[in-house]
N, C-alpha and C. Protein backbone atom coordinates (compact mmCIF):
# COMPACT_ATOMS: atom_id res chain seq x y z
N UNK A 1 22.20 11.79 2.80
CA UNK A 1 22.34 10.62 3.65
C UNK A 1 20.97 10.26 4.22
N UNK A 2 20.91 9.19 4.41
CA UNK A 2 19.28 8.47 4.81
C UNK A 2 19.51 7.97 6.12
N UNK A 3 18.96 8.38 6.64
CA UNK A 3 18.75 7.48 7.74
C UNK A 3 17.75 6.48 7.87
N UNK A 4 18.22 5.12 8.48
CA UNK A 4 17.81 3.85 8.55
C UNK A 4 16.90 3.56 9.79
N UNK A 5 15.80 3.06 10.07
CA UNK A 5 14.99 3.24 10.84
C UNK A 5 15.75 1.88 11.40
N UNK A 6 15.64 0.71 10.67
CA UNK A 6 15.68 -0.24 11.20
C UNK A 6 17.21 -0.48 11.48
N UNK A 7 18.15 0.09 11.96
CA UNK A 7 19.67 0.44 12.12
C UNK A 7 20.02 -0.46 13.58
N UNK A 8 18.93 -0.63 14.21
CA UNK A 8 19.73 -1.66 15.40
C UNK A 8 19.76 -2.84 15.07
N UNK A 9 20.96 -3.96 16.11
CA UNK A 9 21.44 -4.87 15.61
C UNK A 9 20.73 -5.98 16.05
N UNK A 10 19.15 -5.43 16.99
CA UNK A 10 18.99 -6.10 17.63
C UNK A 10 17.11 -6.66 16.72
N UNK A 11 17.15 -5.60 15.79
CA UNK A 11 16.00 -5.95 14.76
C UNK A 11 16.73 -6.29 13.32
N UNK A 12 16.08 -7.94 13.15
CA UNK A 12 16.61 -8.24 12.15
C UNK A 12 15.34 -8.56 11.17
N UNK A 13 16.25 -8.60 9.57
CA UNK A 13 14.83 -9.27 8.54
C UNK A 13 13.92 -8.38 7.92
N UNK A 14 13.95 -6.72 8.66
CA UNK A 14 12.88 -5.58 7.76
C UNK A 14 13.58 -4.95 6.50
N UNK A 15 14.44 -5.30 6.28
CA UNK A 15 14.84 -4.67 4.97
C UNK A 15 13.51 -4.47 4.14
N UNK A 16 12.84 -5.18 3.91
CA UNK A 16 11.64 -5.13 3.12
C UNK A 16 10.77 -3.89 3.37
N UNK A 17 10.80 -3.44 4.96
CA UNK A 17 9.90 -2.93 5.04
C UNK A 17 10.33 -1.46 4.86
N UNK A 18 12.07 -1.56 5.29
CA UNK A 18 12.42 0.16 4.99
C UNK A 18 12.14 0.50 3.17
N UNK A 19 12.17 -0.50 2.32
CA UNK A 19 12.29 -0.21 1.01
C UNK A 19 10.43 0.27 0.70
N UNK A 20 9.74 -0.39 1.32
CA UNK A 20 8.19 -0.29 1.40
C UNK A 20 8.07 1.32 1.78
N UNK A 21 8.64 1.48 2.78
CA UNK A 21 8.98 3.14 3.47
C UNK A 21 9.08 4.01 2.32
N UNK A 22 10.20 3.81 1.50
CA UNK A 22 10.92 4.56 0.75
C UNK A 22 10.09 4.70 -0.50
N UNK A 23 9.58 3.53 -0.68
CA UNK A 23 8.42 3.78 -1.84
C UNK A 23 7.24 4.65 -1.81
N UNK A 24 6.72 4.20 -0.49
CA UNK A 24 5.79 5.36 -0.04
C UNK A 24 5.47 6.80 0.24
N UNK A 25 6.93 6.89 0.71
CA UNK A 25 7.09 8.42 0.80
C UNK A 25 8.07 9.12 -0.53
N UNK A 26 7.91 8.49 -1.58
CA UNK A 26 8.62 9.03 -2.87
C UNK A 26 7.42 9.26 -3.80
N UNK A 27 6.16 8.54 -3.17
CA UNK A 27 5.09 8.52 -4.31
C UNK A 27 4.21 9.47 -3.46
N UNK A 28 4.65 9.74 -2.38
CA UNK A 28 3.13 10.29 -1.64
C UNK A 28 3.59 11.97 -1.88
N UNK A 29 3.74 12.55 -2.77
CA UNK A 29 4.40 13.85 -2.78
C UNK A 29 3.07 14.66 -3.22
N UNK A 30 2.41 14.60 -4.34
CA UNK A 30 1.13 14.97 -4.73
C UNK A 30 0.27 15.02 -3.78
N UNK A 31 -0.34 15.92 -3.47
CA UNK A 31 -1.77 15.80 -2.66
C UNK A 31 -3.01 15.64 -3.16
N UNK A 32 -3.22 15.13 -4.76
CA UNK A 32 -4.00 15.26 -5.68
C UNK A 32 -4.86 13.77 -6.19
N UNK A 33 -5.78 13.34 -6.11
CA UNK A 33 -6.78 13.73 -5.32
C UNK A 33 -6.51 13.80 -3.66
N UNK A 34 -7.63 14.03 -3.45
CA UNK A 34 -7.71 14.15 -1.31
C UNK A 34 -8.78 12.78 -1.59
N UNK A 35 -7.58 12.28 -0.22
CA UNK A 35 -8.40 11.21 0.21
C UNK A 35 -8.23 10.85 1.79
N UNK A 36 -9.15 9.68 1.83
CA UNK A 36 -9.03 9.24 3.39
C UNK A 36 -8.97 7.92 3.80
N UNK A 37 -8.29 7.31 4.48
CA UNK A 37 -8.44 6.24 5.41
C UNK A 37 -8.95 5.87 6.05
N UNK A 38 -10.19 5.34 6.29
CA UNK A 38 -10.68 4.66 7.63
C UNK A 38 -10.38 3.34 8.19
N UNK A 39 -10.84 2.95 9.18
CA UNK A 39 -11.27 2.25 9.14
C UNK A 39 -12.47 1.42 9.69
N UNK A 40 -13.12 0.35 9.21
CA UNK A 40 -14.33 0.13 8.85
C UNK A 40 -14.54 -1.48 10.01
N UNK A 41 -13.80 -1.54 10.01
CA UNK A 41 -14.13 -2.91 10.91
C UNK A 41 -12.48 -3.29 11.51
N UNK A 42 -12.57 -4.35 12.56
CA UNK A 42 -11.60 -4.77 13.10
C UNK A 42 -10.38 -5.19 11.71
N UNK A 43 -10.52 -5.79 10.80
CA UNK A 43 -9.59 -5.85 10.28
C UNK A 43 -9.83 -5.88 8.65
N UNK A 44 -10.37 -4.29 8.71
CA UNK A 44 -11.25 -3.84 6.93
C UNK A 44 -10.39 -2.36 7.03
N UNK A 45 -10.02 -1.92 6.22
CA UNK A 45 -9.90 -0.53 5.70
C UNK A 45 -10.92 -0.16 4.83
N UNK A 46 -10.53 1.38 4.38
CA UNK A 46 -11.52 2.21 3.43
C UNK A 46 -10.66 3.17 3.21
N UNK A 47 -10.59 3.31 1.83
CA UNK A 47 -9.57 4.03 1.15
C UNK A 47 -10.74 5.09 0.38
N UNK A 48 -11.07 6.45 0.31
CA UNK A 48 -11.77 7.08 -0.07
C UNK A 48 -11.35 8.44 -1.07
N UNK A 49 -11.21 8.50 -1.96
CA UNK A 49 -10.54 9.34 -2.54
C UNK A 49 -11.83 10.18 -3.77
N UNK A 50 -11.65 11.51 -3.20
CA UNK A 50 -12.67 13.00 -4.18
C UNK A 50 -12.27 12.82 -5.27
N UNK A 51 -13.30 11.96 -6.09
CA UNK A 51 -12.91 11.98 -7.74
C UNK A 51 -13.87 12.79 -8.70
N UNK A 52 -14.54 14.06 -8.03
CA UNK A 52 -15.75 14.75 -8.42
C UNK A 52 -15.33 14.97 -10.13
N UNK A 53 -16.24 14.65 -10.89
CA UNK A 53 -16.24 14.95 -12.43
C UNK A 53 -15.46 13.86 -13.38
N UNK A 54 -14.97 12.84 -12.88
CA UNK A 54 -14.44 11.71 -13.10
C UNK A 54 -15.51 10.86 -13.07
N UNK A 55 -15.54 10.25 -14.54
CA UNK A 55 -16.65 8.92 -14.64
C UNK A 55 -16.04 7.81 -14.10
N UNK A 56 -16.69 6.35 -14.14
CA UNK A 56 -16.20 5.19 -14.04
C UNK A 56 -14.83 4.91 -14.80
N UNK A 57 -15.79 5.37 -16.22
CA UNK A 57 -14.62 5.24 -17.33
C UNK A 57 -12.99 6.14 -17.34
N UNK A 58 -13.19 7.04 -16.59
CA UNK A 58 -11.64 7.65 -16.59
C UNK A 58 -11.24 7.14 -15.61
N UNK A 59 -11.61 6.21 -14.74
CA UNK A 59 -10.60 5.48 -13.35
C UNK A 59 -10.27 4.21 -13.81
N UNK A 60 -8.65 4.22 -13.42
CA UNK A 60 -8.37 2.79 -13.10
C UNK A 60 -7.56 2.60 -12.34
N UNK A 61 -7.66 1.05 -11.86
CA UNK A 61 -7.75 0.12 -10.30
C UNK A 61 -6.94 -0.20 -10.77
N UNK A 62 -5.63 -0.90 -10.12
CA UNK A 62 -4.85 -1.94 -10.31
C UNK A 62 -3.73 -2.21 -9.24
N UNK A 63 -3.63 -3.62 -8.65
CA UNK A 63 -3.04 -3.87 -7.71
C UNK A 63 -1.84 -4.33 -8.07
N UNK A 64 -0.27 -3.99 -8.09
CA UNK A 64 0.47 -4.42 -8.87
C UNK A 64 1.83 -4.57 -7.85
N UNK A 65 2.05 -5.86 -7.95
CA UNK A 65 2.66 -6.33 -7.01
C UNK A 65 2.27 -6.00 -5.15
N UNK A 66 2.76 -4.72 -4.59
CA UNK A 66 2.39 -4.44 -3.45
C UNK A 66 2.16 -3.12 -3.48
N UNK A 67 2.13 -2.47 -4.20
CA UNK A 67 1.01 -1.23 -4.59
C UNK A 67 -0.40 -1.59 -5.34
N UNK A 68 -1.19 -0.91 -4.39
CA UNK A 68 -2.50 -0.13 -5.29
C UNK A 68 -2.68 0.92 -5.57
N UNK A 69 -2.25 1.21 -6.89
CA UNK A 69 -2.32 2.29 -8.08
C UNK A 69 -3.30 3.03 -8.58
N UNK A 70 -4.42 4.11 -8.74
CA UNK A 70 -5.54 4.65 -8.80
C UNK A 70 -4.54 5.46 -9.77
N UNK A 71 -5.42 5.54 -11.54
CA UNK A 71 -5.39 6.36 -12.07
C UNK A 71 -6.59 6.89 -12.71
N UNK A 72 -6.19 8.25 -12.49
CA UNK A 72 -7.48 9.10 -13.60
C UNK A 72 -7.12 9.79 -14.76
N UNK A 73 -8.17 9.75 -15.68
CA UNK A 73 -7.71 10.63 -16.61
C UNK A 73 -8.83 10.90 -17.93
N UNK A 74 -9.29 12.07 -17.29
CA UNK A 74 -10.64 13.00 -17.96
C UNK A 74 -10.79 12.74 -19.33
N UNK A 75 -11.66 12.18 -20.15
CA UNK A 75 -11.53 12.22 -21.88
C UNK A 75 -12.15 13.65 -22.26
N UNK A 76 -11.70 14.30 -23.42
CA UNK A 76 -11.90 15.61 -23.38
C UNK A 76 -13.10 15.62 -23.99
N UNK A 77 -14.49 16.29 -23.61
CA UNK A 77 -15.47 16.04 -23.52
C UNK A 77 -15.69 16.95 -25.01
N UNK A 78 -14.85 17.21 -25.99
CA UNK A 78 -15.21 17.85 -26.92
C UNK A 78 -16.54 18.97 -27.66
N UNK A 79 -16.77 19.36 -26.38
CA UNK A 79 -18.17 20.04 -26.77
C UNK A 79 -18.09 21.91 -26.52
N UNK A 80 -16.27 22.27 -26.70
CA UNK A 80 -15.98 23.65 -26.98
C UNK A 80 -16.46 24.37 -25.78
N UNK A 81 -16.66 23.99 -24.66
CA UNK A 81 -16.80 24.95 -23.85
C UNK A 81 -16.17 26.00 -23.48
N UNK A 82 -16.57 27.26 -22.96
CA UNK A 82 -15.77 28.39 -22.88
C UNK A 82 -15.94 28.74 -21.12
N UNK A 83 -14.80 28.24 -20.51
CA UNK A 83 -14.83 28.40 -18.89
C UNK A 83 -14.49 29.70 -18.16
N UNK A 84 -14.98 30.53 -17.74
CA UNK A 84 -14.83 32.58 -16.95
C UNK A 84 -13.95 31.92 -16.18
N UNK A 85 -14.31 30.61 -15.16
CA UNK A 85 -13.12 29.92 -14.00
C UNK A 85 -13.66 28.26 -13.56
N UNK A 86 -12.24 27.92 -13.83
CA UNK A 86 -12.39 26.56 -13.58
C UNK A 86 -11.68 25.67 -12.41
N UNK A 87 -12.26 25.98 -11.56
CA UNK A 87 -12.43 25.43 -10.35
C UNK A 87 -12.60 24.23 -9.94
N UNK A 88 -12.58 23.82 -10.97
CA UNK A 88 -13.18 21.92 -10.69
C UNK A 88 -11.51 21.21 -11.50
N UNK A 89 -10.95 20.19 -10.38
CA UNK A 89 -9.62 19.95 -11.58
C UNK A 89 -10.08 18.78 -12.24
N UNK A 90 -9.19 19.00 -13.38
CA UNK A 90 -10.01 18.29 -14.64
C UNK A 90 -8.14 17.21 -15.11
N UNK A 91 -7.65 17.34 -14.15
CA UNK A 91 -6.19 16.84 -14.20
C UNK A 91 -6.52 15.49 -14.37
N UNK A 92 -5.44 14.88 -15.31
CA UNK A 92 -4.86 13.44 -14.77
C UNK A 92 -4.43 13.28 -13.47
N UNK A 93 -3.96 12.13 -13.27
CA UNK A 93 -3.76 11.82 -11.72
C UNK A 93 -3.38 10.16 -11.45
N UNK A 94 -2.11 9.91 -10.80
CA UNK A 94 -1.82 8.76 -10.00
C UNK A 94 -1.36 8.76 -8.85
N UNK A 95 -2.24 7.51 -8.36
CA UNK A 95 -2.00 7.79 -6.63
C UNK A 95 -1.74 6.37 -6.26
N UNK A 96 -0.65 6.70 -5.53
CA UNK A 96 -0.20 5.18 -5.17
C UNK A 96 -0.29 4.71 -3.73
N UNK A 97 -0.62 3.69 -3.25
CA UNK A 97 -0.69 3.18 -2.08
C UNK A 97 -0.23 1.97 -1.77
N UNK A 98 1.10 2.05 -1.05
CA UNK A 98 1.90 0.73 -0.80
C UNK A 98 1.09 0.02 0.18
N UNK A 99 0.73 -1.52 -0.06
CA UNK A 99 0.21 -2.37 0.42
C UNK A 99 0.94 -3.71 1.13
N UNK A 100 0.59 -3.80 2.06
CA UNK A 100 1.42 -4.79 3.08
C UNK A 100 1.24 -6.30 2.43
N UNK A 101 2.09 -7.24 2.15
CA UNK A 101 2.27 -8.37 1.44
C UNK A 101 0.48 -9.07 1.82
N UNK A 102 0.14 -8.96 3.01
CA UNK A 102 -1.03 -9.69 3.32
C UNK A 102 -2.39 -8.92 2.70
N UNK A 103 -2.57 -7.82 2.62
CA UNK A 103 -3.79 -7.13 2.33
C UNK A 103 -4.35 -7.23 1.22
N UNK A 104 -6.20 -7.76 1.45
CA UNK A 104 -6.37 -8.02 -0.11
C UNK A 104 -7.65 -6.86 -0.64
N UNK A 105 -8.01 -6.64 -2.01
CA UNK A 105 -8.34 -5.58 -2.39
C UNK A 105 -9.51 -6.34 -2.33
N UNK A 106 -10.75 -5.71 -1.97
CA UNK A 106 -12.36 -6.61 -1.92
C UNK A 106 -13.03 -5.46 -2.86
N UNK A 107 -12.90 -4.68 -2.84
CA UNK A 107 -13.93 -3.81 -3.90
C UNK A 107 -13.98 -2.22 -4.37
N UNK A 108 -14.47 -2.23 -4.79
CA UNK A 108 -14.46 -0.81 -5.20
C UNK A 108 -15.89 -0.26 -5.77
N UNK A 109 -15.92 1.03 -5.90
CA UNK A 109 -17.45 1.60 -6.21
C UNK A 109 -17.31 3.11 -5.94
N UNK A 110 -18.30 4.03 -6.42
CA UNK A 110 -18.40 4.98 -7.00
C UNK A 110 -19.27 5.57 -6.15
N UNK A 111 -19.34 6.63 -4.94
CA UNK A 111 -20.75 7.43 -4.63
C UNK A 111 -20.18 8.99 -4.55
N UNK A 112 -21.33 9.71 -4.89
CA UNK A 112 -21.43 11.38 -4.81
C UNK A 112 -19.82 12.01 -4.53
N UNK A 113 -19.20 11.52 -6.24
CA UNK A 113 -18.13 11.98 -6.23
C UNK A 113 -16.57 11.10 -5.42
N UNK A 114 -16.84 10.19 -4.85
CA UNK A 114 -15.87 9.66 -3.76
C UNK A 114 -15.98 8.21 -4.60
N UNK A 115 -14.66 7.88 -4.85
CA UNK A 115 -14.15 6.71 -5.26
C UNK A 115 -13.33 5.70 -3.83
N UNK A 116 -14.68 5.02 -3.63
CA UNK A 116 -14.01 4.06 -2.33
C UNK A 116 -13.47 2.61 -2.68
N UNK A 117 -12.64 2.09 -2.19
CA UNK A 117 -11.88 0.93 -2.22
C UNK A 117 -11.91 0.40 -0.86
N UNK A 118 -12.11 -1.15 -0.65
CA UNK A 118 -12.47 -1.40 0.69
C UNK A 118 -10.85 -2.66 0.51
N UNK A 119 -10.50 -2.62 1.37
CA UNK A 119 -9.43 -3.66 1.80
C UNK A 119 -9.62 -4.41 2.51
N UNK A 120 -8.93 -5.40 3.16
CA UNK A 120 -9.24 -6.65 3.79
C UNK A 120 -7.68 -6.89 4.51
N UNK A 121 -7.27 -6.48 5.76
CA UNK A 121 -6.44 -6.83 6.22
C UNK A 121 -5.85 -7.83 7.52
N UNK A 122 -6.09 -9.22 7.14
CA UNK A 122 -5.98 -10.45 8.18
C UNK A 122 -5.20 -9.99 9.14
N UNK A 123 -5.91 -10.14 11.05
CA UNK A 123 -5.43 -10.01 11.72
C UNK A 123 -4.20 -11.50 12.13
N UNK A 124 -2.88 -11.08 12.47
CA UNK A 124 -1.80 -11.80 12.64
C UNK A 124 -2.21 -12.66 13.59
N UNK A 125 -2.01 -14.00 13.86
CA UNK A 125 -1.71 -14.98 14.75
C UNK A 125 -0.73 -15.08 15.70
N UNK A 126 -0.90 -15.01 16.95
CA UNK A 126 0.23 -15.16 18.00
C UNK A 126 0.57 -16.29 18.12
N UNK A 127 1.96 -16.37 17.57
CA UNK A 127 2.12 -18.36 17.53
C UNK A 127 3.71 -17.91 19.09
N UNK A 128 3.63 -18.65 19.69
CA UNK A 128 4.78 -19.07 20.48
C UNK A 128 5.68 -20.36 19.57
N UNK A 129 6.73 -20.45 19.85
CA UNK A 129 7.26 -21.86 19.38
C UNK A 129 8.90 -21.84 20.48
N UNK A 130 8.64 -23.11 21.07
CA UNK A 130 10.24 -23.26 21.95
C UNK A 130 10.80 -24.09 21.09
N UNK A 131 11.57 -23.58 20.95
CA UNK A 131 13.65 -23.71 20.51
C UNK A 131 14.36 -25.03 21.26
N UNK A 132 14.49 -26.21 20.61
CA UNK A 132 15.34 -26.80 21.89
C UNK A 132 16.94 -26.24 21.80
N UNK A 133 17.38 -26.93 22.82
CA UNK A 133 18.63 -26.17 22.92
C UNK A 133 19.59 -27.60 23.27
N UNK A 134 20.30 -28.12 22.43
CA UNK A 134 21.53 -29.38 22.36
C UNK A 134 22.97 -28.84 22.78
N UNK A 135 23.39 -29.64 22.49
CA UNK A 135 24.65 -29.68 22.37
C UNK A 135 25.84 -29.98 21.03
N UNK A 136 26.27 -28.68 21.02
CA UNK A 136 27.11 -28.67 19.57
C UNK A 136 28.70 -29.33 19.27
N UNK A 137 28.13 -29.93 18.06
CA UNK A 137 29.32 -30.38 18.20
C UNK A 137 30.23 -29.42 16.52
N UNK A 138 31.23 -28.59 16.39
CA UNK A 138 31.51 -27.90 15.53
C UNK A 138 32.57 -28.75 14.07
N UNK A 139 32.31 -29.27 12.82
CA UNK A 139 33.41 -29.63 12.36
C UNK A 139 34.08 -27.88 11.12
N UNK A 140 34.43 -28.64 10.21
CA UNK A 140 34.97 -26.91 9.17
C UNK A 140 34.02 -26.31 8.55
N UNK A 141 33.08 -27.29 7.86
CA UNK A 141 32.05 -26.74 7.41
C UNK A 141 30.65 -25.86 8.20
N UNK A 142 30.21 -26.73 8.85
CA UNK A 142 28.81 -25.98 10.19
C UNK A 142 28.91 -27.04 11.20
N UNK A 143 27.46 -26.52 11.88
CA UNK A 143 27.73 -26.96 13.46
C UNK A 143 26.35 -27.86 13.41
N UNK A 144 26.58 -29.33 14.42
CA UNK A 144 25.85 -29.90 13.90
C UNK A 144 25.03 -30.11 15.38
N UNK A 145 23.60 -30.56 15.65
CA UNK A 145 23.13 -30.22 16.79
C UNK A 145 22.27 -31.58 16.82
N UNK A 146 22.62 -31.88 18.12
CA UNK A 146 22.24 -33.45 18.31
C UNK A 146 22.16 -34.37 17.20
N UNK A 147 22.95 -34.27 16.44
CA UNK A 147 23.17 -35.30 15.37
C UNK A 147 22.11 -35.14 14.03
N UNK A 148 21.58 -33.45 14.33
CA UNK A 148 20.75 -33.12 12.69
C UNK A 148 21.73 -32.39 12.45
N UNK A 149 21.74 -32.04 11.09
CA UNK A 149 22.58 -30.68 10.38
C UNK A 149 21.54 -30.19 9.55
């Protein structure tokens, strides 16, 4: 049984966001690579993830629908090496990161092992808006309010 975050009657319209929930924490099970979150400015992230021994060429980016997807995957460097211990992981790897409908992906790049991704997340607008309030008049079909429907 699941429990529903958004279960009161008095928050309406997040369905979206419990399913966003559910995605996130079904993909976030791996701890593989380690990475980190910052953030970088009032409304910038930094997504930083240890991709030590991973070229350009074994990563890929892709923003797909409302995930950003990071995969790796080592080409076998065919040159017969014989390893005493291998300490360095040489694994494939996907890492997923559910992304909020607004957030946009600005870049990506490569330093001393750390595969960073910078985001861009627009701060929200405080809009007010008043409601008038008429007088209804009800027929079978709906209710019609100062003479709009």
């Amino acid at each position: 049984m699941t429990t529903r975050i958004f279960a009161s009657p008095l928050v309406l319209g997040f369905d979206h966001i419990e399913l966003l929930l559910e995605q996130a924490t079904k993909k976030s099970s791996d701890g593989y690579p380690p990475f980190n979150i910052e953030q970088t400015g009032q409304a910038s992230l930094r997504i930083s993830l240890a991709v030590a021994g991973f070229t350009m060429d074994d990563l890929q980016i892709t923003h797909e629908d409302n995930q950003l997807v990071i995969r790796g995957k080592q080409a076998d460097d065919g040159q017969g090496r014989v390893f005493i211990h291998r300490g360095i992981a040489a694994r494939q790897f996907q890492r997923v990161f559910v992304l909020s409908e607004h957030i946009e992906v600005r870049g990506a790049w490569m330093e001393h092992g750390l595969l960073h991704i910078d985001l861009a997340r627009p701060l929200p607008e405080g809009r007010v808006r008043t409601i008038p309030i008429g007088k209804a008049t009800t027929d079978q079909r709906h209710v019609v309010v100062e003479g709009k429907e």
